[in-house]
Protein backbone atom coordinates (compact mmCIF):
# COMPACT_ATOMS: atom_id res chain seq x y z
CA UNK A 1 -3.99 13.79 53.12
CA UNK A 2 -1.19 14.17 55.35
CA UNK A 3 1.38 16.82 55.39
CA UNK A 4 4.85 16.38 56.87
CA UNK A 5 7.24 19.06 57.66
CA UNK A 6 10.53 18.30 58.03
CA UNK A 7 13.28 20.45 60.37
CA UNK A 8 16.14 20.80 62.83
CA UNK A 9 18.96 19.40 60.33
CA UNK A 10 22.57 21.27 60.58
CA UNK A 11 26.15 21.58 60.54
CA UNK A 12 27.90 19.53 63.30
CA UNK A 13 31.25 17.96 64.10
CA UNK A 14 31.55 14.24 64.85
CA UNK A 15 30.48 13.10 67.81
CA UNK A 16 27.97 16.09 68.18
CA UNK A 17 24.26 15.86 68.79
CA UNK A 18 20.88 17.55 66.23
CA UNK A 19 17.38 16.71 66.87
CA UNK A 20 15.13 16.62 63.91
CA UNK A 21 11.30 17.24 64.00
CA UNK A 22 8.68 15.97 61.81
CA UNK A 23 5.20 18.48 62.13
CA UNK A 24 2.04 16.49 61.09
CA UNK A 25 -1.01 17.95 59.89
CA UNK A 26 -4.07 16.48 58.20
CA UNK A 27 -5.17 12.66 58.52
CA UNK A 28 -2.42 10.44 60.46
CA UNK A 29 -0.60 7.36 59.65
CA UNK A 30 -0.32 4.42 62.64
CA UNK A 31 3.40 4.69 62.23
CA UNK A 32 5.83 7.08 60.93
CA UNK A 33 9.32 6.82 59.60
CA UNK A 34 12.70 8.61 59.55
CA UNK A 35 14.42 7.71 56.25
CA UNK A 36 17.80 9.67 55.33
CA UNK A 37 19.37 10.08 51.38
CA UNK A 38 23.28 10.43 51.51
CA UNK A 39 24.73 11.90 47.55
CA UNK A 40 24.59 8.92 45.67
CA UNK A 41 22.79 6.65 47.29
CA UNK A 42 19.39 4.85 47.91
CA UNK A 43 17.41 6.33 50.51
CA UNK A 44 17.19 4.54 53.49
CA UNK A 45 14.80 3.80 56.48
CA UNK A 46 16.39 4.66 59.83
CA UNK A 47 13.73 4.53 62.12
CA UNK A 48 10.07 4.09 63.06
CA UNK A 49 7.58 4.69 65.63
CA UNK A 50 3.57 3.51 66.08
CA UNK A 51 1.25 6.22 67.01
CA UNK A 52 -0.45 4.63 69.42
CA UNK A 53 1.32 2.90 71.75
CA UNK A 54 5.07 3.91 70.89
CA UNK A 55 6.63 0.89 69.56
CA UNK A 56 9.85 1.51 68.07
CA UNK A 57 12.50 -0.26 65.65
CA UNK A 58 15.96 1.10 64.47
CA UNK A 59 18.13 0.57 61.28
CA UNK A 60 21.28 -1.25 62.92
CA UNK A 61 23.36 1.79 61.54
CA UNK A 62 21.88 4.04 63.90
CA UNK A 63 20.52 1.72 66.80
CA UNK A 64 22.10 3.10 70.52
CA UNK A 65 22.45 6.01 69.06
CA UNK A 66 19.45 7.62 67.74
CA UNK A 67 16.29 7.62 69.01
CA UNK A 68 13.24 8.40 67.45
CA UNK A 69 9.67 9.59 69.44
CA UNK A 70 6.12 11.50 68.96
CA UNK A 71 4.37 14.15 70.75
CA UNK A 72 0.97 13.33 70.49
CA UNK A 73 -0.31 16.85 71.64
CA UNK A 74 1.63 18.58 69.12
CA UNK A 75 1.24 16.01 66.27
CA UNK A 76 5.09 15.66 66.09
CA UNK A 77 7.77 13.10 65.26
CA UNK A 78 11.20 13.55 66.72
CA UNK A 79 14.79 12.41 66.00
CA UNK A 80 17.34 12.81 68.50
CA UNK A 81 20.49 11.64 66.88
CA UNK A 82 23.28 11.22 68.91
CA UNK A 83 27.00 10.48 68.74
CA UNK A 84 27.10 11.84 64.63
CA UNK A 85 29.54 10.31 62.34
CA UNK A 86 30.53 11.49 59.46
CA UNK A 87 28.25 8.62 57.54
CA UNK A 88 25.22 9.83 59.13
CA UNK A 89 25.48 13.00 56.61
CA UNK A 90 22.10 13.17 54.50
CA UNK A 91 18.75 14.83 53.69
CA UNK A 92 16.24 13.37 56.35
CA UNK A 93 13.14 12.55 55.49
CA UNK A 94 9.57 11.36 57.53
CA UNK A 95 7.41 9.67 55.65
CA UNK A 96 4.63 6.56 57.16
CA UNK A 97 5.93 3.40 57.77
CA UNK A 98 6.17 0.94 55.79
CA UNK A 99 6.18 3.92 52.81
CA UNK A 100 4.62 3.10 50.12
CA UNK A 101 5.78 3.61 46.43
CA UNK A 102 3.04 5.76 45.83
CA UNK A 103 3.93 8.14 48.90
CA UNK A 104 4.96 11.85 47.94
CA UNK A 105 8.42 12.77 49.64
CA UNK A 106 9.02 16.23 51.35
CA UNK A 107 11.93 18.56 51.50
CA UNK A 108 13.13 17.01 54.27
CA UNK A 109 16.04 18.99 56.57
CA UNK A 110 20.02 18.76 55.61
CA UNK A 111 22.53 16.90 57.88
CA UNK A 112 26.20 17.24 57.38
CA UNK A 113 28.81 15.94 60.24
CA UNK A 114 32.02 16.84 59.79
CA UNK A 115 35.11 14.74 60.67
């Protein structure tokens, strides 16, 4: 079983900068997955990464602007998140990638940008 840890989410103004970590623990998945819920709406994949090897692919919301990567040492995930706009307020989430339906959610960490 794999536990995920989400933190690093904040207050910041438009056009500001957070990075958001993702501590792994336990067995790994190949890939991992940033996924954000704004009020109201359908959570939503933003980014993912492969384990081994570093692949990446970006939700065209966020591509040029965030980028996600892993420190293998420290079993980590990472979201640097760039350029904020007000839209990009939500809980994030990690999770694997592809998540499946079956796939327990954590806390995740808050975001809020304010215009």
């Amino acid at each position: 079983q794999v536990q995920l840890v989400e933190s690093g989410g904040g207050l910041v103004q438009a056009g500001g900068s957070l990075r958001l970590s993702c501590a792994a623990s336990g067995r790994t998945f190949s890939s991992y997955g940033w996924y954000r819920q704004a009020p109201g709406k359908e959570r939503e994949f933003v980014a993912a990464i492969r384990w081994s090897g570093g692949s990446t692919s970006y939700a065209d919301s966020v591509r040029g602007r965030f980028t996600i990567s892993r420190d293998n040492a420290k079993n980590t995930i990472y979201l640097q998140m760039n350029s904020l706009k007000p839209e990009d307020t939500a809980i994030y989430y990690c999770n694997r990638s592809p998540v499946l339906g079956s796939d327990s959610w954590g806390q995740g960490t808050q975001v809020t940008v304010s215009s």
